[in-house]
Protein backbone atom coordinates (compact mmCIF):
# COMPACT_ATOMS: atom_id res chain seq x y z
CA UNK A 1 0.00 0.00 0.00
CA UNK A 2 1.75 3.39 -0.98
CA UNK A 3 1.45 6.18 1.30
CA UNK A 4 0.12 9.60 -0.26
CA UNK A 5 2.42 12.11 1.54
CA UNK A 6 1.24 15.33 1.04
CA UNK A 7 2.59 18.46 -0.09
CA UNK A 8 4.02 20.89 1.51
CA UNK A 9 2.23 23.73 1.05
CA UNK A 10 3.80 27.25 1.33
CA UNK A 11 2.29 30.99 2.43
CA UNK A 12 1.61 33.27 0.20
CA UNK A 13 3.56 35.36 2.71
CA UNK A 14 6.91 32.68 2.15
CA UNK A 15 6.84 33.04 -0.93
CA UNK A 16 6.65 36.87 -1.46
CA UNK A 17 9.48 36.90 0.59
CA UNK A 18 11.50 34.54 -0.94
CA UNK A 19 10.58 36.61 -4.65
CA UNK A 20 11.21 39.72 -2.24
CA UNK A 21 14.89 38.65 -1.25
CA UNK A 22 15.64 37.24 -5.09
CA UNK A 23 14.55 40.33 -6.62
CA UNK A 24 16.68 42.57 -3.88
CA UNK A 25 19.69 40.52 -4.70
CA UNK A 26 18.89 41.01 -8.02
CA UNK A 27 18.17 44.72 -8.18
CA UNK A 28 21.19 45.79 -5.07
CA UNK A 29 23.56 42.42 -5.03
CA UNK A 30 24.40 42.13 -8.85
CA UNK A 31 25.11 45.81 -9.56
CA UNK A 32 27.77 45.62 -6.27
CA UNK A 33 29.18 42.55 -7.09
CA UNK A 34 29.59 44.08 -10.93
CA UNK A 35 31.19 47.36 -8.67
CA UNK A 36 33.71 45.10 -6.41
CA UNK A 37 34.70 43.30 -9.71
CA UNK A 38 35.06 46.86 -11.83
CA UNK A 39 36.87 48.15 -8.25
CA UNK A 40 39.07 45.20 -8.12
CA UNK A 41 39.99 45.05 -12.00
CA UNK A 42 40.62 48.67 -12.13
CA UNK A 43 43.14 48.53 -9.17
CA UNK A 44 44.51 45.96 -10.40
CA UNK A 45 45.51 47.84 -13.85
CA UNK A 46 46.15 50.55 -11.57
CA UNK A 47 48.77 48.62 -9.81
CA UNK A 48 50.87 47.16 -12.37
CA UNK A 49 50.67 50.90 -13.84
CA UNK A 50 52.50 52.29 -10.55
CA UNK A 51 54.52 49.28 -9.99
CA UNK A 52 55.82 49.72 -13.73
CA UNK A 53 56.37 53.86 -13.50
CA UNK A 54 58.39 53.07 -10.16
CA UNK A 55 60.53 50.64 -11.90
CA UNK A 56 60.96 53.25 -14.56
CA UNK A 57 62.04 56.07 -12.16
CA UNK A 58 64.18 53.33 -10.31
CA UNK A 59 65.89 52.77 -13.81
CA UNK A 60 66.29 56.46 -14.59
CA UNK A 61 67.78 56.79 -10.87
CA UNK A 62 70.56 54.65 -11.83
CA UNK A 63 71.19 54.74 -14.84
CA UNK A 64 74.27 57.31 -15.44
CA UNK A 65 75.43 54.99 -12.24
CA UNK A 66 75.15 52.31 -14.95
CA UNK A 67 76.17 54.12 -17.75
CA UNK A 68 79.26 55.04 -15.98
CA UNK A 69 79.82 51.65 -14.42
CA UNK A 70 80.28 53.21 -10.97
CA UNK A 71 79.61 49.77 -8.78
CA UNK A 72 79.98 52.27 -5.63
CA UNK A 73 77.57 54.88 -6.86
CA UNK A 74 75.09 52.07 -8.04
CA UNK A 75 75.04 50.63 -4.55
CA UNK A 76 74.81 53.77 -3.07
CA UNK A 77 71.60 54.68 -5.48
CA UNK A 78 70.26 51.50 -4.30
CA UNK A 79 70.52 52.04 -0.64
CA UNK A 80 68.88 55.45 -1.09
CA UNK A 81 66.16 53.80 -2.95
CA UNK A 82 65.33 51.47 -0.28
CA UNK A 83 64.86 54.19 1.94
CA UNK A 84 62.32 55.29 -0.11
CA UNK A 85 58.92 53.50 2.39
CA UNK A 86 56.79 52.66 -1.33
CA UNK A 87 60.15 50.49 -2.50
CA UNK A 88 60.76 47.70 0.22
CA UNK A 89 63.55 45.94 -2.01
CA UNK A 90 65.21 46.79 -5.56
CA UNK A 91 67.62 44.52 -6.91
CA UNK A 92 69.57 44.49 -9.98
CA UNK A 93 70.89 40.74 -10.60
CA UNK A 94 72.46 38.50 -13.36
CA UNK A 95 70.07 36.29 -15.67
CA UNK A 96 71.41 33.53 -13.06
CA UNK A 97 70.11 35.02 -10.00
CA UNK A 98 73.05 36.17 -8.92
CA UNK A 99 72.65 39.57 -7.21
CA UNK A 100 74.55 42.42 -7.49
CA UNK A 101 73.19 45.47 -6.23
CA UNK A 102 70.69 45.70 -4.16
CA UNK A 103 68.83 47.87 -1.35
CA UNK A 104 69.46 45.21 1.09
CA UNK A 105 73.15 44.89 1.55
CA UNK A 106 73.37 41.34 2.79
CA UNK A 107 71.97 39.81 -0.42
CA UNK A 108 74.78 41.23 -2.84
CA UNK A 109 76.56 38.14 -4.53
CA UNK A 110 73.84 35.41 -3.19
CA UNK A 111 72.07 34.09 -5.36
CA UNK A 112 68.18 34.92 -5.50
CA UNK A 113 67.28 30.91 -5.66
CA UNK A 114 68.74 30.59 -1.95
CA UNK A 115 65.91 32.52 -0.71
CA UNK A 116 63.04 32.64 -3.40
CA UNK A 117 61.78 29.21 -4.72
CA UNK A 118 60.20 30.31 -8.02
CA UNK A 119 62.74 32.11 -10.13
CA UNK A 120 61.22 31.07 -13.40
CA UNK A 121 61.17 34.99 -14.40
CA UNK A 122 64.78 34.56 -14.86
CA UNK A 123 64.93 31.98 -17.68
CA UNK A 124 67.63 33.08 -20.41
CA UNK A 125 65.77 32.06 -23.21
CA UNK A 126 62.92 34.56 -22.82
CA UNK A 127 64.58 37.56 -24.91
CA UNK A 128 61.74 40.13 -23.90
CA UNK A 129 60.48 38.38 -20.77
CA UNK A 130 58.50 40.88 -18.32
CA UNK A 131 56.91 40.29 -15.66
CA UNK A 132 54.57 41.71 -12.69
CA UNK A 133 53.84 39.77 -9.22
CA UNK A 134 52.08 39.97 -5.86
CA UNK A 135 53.12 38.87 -2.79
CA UNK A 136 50.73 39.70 0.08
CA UNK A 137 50.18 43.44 -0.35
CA UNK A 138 53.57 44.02 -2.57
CA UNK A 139 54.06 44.13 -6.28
CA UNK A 140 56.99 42.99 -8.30
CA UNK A 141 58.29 44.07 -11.35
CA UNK A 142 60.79 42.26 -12.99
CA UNK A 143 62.17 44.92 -15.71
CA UNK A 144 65.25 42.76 -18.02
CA UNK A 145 67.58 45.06 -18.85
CA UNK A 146 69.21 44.67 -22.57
CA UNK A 147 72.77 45.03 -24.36
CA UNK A 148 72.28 48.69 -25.66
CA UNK A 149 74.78 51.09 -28.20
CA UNK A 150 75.74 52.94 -25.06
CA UNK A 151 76.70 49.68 -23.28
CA UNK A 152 78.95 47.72 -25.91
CA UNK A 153 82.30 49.92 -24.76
CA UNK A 154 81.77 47.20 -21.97
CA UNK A 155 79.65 44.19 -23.14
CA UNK A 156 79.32 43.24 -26.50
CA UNK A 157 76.90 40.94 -27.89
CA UNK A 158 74.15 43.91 -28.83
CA UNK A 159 70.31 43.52 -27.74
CA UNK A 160 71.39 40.34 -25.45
CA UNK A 161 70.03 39.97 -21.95
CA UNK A 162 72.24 41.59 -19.37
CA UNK A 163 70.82 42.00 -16.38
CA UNK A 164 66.90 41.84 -14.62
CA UNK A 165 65.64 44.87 -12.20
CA UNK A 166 63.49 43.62 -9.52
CA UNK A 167 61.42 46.45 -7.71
CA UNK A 168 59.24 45.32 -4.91
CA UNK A 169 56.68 48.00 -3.89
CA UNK A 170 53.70 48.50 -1.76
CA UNK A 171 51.24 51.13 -2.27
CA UNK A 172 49.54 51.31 1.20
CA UNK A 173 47.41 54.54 1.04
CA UNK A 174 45.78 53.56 -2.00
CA UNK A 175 45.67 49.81 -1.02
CA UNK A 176 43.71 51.22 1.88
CA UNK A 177 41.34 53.24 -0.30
CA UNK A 178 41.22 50.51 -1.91
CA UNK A 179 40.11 48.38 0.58
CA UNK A 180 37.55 51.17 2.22
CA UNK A 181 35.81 51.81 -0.80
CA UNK A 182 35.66 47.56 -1.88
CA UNK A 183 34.15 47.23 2.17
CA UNK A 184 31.77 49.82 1.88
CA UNK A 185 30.54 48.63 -1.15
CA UNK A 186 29.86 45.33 0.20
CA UNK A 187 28.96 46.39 3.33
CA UNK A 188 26.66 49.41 1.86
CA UNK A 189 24.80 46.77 -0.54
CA UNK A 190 24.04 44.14 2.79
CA UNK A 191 22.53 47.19 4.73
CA UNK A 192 20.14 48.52 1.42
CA UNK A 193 19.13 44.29 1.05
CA UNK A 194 18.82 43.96 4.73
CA UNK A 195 16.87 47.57 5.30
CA UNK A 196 14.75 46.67 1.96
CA UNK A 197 14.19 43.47 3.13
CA UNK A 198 12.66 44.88 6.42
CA UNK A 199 10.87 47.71 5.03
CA UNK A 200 8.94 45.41 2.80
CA UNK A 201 8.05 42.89 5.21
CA UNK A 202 6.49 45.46 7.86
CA UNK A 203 4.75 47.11 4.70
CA UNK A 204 3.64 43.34 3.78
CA UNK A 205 2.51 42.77 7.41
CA UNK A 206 0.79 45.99 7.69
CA UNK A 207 -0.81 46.71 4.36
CA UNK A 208 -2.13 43.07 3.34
CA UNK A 209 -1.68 40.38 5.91
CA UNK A 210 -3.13 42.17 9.01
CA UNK A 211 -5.66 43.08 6.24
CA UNK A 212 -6.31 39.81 4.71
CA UNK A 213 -6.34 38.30 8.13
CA UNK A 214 -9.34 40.71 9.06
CA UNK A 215 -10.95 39.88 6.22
CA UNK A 216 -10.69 36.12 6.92
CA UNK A 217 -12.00 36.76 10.74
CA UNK A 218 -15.03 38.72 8.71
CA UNK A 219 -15.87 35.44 6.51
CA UNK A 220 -15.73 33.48 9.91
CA UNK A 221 -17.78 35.27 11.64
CA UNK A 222 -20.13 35.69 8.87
CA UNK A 223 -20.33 31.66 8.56
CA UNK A 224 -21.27 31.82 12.17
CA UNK A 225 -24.58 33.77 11.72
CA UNK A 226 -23.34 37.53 12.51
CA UNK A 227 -24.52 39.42 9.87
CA UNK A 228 -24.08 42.58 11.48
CA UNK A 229 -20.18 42.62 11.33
CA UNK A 230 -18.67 45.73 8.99
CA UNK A 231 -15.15 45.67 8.08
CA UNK A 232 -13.12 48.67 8.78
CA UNK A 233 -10.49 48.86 6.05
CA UNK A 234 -9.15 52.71 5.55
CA UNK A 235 -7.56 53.41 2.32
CA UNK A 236 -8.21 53.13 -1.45
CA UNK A 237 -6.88 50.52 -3.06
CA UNK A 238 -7.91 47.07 -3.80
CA UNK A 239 -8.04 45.30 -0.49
CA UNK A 240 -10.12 48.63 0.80
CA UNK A 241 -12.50 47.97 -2.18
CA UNK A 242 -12.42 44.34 -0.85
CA UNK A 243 -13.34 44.88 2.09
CA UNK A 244 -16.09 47.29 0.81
CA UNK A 245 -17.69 44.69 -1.70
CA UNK A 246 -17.89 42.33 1.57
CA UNK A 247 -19.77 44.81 3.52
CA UNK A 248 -22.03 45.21 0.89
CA UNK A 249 -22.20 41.23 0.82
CA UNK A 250 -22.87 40.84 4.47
CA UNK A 251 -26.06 43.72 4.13
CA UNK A 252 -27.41 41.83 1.41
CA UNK A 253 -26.78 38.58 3.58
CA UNK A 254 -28.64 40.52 6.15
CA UNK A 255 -31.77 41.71 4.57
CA UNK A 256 -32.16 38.07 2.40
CA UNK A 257 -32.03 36.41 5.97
CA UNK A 258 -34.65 39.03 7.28
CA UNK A 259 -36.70 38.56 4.02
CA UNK A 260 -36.08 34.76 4.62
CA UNK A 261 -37.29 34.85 8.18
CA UNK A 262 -40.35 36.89 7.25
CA UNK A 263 -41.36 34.79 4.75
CA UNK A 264 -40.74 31.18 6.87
CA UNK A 265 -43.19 33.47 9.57
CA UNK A 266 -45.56 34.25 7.37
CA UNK A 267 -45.59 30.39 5.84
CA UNK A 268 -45.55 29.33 9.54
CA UNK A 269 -48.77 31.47 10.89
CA UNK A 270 -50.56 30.77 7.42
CA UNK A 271 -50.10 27.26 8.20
CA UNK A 272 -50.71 27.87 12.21
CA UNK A 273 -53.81 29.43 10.79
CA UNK A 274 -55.07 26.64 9.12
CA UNK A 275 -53.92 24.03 11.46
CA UNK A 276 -56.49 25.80 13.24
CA UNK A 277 -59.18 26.03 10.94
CA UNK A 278 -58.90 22.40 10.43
CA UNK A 279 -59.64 22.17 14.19
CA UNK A 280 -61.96 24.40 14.62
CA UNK A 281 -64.12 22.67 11.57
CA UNK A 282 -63.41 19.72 13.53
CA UNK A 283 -65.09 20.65 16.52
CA UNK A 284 -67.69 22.50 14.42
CA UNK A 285 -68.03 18.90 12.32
CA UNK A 286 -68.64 17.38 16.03
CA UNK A 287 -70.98 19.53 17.34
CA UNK A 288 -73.12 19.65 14.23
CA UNK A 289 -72.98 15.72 14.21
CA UNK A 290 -74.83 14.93 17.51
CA UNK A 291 -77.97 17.50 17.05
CA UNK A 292 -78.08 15.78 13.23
CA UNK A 293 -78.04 12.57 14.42
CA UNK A 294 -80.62 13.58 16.86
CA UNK A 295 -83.07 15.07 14.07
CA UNK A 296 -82.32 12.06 11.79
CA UNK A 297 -83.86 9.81 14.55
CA UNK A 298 -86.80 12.19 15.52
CA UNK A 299 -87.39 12.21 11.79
CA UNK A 300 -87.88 8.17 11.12
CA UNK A 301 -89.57 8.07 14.59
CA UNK A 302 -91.84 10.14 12.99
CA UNK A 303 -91.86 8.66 9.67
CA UNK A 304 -92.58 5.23 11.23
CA UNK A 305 -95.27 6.10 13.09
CA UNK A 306 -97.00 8.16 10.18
CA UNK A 307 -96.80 4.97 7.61
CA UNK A 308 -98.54 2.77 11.09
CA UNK A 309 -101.50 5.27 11.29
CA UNK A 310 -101.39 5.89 7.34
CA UNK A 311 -101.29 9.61 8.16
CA UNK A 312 -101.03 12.28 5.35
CA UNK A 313 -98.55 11.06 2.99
CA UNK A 314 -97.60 14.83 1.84
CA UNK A 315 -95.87 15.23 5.45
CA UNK A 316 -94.51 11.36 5.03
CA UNK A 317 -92.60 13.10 1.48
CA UNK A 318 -91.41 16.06 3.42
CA UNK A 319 -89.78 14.02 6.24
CA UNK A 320 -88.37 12.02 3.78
CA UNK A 321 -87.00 15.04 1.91
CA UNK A 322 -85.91 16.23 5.95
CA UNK A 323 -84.37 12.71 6.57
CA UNK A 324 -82.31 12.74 3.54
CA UNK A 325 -80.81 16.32 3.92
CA UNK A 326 -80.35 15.63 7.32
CA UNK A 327 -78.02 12.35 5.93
CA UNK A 328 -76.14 14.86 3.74
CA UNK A 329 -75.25 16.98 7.30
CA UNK A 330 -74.42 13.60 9.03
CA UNK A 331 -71.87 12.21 5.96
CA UNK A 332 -70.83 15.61 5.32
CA UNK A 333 -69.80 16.02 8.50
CA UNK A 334 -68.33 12.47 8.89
CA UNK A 335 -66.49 13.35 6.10
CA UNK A 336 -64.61 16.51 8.02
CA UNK A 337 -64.29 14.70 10.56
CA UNK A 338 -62.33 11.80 8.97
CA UNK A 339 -59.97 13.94 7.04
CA UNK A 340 -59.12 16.10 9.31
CA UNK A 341 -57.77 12.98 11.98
CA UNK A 342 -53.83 12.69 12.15
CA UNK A 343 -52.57 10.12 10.01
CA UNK A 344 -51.66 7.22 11.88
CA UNK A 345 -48.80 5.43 10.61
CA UNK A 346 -49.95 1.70 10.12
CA UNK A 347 -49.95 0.17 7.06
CA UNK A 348 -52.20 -2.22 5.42
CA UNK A 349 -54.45 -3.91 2.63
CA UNK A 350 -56.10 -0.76 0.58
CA UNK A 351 -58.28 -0.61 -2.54
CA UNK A 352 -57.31 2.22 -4.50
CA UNK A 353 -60.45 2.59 -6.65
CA UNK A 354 -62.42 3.01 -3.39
CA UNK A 355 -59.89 5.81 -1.77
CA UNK A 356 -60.35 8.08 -4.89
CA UNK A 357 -63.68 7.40 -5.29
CA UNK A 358 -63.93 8.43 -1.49
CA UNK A 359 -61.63 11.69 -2.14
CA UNK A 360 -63.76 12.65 -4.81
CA UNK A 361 -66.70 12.45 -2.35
CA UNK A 362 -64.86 14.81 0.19
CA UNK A 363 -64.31 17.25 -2.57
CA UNK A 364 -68.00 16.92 -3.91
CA UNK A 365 -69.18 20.18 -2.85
CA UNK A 366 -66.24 22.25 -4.33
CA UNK A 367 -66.66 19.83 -7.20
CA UNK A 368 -70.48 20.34 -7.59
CA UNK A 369 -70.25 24.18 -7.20
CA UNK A 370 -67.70 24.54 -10.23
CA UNK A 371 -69.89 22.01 -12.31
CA UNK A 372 -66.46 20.23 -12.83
CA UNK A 373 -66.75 17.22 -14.77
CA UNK A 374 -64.60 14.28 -12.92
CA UNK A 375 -63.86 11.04 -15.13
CA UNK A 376 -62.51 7.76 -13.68
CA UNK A 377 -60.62 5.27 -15.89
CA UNK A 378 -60.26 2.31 -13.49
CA UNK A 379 -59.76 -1.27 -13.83
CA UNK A 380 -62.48 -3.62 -13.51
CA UNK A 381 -60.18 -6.41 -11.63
CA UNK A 382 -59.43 -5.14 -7.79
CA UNK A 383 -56.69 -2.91 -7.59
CA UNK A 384 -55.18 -3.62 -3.60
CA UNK A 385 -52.14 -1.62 -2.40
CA UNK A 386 -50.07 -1.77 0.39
CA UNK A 387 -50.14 1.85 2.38
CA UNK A 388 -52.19 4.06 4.48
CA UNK A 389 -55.79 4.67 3.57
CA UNK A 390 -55.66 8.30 5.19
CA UNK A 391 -52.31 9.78 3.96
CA UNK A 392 -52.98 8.21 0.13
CA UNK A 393 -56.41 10.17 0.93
CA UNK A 394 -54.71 13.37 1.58
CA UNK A 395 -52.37 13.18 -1.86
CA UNK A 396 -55.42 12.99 -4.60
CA UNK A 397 -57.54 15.33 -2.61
CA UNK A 398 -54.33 17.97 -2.77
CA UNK A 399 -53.79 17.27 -6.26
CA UNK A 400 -57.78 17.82 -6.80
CA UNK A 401 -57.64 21.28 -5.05
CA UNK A 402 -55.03 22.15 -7.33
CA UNK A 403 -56.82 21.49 -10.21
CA UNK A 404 -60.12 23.29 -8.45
CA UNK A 405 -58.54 26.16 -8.42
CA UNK A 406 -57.20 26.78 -11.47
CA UNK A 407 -59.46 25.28 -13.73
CA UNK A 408 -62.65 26.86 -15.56
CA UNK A 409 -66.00 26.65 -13.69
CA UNK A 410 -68.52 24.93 -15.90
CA UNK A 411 -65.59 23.75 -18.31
CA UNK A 412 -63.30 22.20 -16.23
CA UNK A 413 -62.53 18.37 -16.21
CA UNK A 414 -60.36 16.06 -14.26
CA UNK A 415 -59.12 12.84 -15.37
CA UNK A 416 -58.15 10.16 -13.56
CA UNK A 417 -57.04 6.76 -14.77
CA UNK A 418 -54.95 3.68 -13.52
CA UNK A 419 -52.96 1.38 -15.65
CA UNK A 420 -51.32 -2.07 -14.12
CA UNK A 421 -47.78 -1.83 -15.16
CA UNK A 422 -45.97 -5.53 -14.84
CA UNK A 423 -43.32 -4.73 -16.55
CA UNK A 424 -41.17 -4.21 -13.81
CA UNK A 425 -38.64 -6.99 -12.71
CA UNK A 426 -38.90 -7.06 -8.91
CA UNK A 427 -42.78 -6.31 -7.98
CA UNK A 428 -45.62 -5.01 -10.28
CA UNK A 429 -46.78 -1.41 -10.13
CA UNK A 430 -49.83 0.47 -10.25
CA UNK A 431 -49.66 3.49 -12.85
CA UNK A 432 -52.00 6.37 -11.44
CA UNK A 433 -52.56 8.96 -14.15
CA UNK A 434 -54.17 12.07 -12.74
CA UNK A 435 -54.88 15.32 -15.56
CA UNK A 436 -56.80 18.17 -16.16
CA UNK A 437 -57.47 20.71 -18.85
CA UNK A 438 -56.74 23.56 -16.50
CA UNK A 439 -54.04 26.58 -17.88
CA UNK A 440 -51.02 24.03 -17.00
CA UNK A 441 -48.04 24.42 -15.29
CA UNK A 442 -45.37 27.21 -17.23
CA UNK A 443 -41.60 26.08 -17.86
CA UNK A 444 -39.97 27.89 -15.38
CA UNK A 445 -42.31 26.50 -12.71
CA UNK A 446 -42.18 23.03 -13.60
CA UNK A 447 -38.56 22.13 -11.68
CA UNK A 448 -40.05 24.09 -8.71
CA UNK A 449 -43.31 22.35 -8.18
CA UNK A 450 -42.06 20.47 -5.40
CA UNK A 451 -40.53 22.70 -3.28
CA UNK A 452 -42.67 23.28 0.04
CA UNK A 453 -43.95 26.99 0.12
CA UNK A 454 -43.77 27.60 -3.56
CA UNK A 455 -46.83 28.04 -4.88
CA UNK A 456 -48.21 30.18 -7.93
CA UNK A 457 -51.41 30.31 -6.35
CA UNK A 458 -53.02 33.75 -4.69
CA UNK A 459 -51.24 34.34 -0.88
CA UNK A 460 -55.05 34.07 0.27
CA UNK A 461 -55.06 30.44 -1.08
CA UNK A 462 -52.15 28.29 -1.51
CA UNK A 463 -48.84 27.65 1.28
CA UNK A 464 -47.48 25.60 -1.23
CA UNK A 465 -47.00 22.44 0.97
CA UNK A 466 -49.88 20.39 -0.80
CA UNK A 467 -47.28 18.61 -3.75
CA UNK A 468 -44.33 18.75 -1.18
CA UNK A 469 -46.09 16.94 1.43
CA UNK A 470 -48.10 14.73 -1.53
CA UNK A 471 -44.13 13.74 -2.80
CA UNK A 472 -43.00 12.80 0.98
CA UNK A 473 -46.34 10.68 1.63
CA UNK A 474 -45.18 8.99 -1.52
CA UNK A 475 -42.29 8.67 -1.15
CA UNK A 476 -43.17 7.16 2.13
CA UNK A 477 -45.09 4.56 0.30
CA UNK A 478 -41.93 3.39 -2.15
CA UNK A 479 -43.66 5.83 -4.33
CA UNK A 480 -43.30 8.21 -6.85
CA UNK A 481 -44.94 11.52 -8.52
CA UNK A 482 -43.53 13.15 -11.10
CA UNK A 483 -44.75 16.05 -13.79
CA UNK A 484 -44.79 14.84 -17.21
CA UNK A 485 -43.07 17.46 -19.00
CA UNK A 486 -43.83 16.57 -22.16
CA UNK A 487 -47.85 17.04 -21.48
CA UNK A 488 -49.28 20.42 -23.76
CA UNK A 489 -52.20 21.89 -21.71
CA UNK A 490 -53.25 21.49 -18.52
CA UNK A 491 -51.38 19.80 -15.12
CA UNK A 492 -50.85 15.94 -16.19
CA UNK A 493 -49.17 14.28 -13.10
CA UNK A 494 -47.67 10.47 -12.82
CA UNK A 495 -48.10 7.90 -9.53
CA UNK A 496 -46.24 4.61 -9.42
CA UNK A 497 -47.25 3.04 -6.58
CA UNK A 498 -46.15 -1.02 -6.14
CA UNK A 499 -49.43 -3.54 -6.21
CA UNK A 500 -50.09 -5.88 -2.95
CA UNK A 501 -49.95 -9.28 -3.55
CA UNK A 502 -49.68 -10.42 -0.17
């Protein structure tokens, strides 16, 4: 099994820093390092140019010594040279290495590979060999000196190497400029990086992380409920704005949850409202019950004992007329009385025909006062389903109201047919087709439908629970409603619900 390790995962603030520090280094450390290299070249040059002009002066110093071929005054010129405190040793010396004058005394006649390992300056063979050198901070020049016109009264072999002048000097002051000015440099570019570096971190901290951290506290608290939070971001630039646009957020946060709460209060005492209506009908259904029961048995009492003494038959037809409306009261009343009952949740054996045919009957009088035409397309084989007589009830008397009030008075129909579906591999199902030729249901509606509280219906009428709670009782019963889409005119709605075949 491989083991995911994650990524590290850097700051925003790490990384500005890091592009912070590369782009100081670029912008301060390159042009100082190209200064030290420019310092150190051009002392350098300037260097070998002082080191060369002393070894010319040097020559000119002794050269009518030379010329002469005064060994005493040569030696003499030497020592004065060397008390000179630039020169700190000139020699003049055989190709060999043999010395012969020089400012030091106790080297004259040794020979310069005694004390000095590399000697490779002196190699014969080199006819115009030059060469410069540094030892710690002093330069050598090593000047040969040539056969010349004015020397072949003593040497002959013209143009032939002679002799080599070796002038050690050290140029302390300007060493020490030197020095100052390649230190300050270096020094002077650390301090601008460091400083920079500094400067742009306390900007960083104070213009967009303390910023961006109050603005993260503000989301926070805003997924915590408080809706009355304001940022307070001075300044006019984009985090500012930022911080603007999210107090502008959090208002209209603010007044969606009021309009959100006002609504759910409204929904809540509409329903309150008829949760107790439904009661109060109730009670009203109760009441009314017992006094009609009461006149429906005066009534036959009376009826009865008319027909024994074969009394006026015109008052026999009026308490038959009084006997039946009373009946109406009584099943009307019955009929308020068992819808408005909570739904238990027990299941069992239920014929479907019947419970349609009975929620047509609770909807009779709305029904018979619109003149709505209501045709049934049922099976003539019993349809039995598994489910609760009361809560089935409640879903084809909600989708009936519907239809009531939208459709034409007079010109309305409803439709409602059932088809036995066996198609289905695991259990049959019942297909429960209910329609009417009401104005529909428009396009943008149709995906909303379902939603509890949305209704398209007048505030006085609809809560927009009836579909939403139809769906759940459904649902409830391994059940399922849907809109066909497809349908042109009118509300055409779709129940599976599985047969019983217990």
């Amino acid at each position: 099994m491989k083991i995911k390790v994650p990524k590290k995962v850097f700051s925003l603030k790490f990384k500005l820093m890091v592009f912070i520090t590369f782009i100081l280094f670029l912008v301060v450390g390159l042009p100082v390092s190209f200064f030290v290299y420019q310092l150190d070249k051009n002392y350098e040059e300037f260097s070998i140019n002082m080191i060369e002009t002393t070894s010319q002066v040097v020559y000119q110093f002794i050269y009518n010594a030379m010329m002469e071929n005064d060994s005493t005054a040569l030696q003499e010129n030497f020592e004065v040279l060397g008390m000179d405190p630039i020169i700190k040793i000139v020699r003049l010396m055989r190709p060999s290495g043999t010395i012969l004058y020089s400012s030091r005394t106790e080297e004259i006649n040794r020979n310069l590979q005694d004390f000095i390992e590399d000697i490779s300056f002196l190699e014969e063979d080199k006819r115009y060999f030059e060469s410069f050198s540094k030892t710690d901070n002093v330069y050598s020049h090593h000047h040969p000196i040539y056969v010349q016109k004015e020397c072949t009264s003593c040497h002959a072999n013209e143009g032939s190497l002679i002799a080599i002048l070796d002038v050690h000097a050290g140029f302390t002051s300007s060493q020490q400029i030197y020095i100052t000015s390649k230190n300050l440099a270096v020094f002077g570019g650390l301090s601008i990086i460091i400083i920079l570096w500094i400067l742009l971190n306390l900007l960083y901290q104070s213009q967009v992380e303390s910023r961006l951290q109050s603005i993260i506290s503000g989301f926070q608290k805003l997924s915590e409920g408080d809706f009355n939070l304001k940022l307070k971001i001075p300044g006019k630039d984009e985090i500012s704005h930022l911080a603007e646009k999210f107090n502008h957020m959090t208002e209209s946060l603010k007044f969606a949850r009021q309009k959100e709460d006002q609504f759910l209060q409204e929904k809540l005492e509409r329903a309150d409202r008829l949760v107790t209506l439904g009661e109060v009908a109730a009670e009203i259904a109760h009441e009314v019950n017992n006094p009609a029961g009461i006149i429906l048995t005066r009534a036959e009492y009376l009826k009865d004992e008319m027909q024994e003494k074969n009394l006026n038959s015109t008052c026999i037809d009026d308490l038959n007329i009084i006997i039946q409306q009373t009946e109406k009261i009584a099943e009307t009343t019955r009929s308020i009385l068992h819808y408005s009952r909570k739904l238990p949740q027990s299941f069992k054996e239920t014929d479907l025909p019947e419970l349609i045919k009975n929620s047509i009957k609770i909807l009779e009088p709305r029904i018979k006062k619109k003149k709505i035409q209501i045709e049934l397309n049922l099976p003539n084989q019993p349809i039995k389903i598994w489910g609760n007589y009361n809560q089935l009830e409640q879903v084809f008397c909600n989708l009936m109201n519907n239809s009531l009030d939208f459709i034409q008075p007079e010109k309305g129909k409803i439709t409602i047919s059932i088809n036995h579906d066996n198609n289905q591999k695991k259990s049959d199902k019942y297909i429960i087709v209910f329609e009417d030729n009401g104005p529909g249901i428009s396009g943008e509606n149709r995906n909303q439908i379902f939603t509890p509280f949305f209704t398209t219906k007048d505030s006085t009428k609809g809560t927009g629970l009836g579909l939403f709670i139809a769906k759940n009782i459904l649902s409830h019963h391994n059940g399922t409603i849907v809109l066909d889409q497809n349908h042109k005119g009118g509300a055409r709605f779709i129940i599976e619900l599985e047969a019983y075949n217990g």
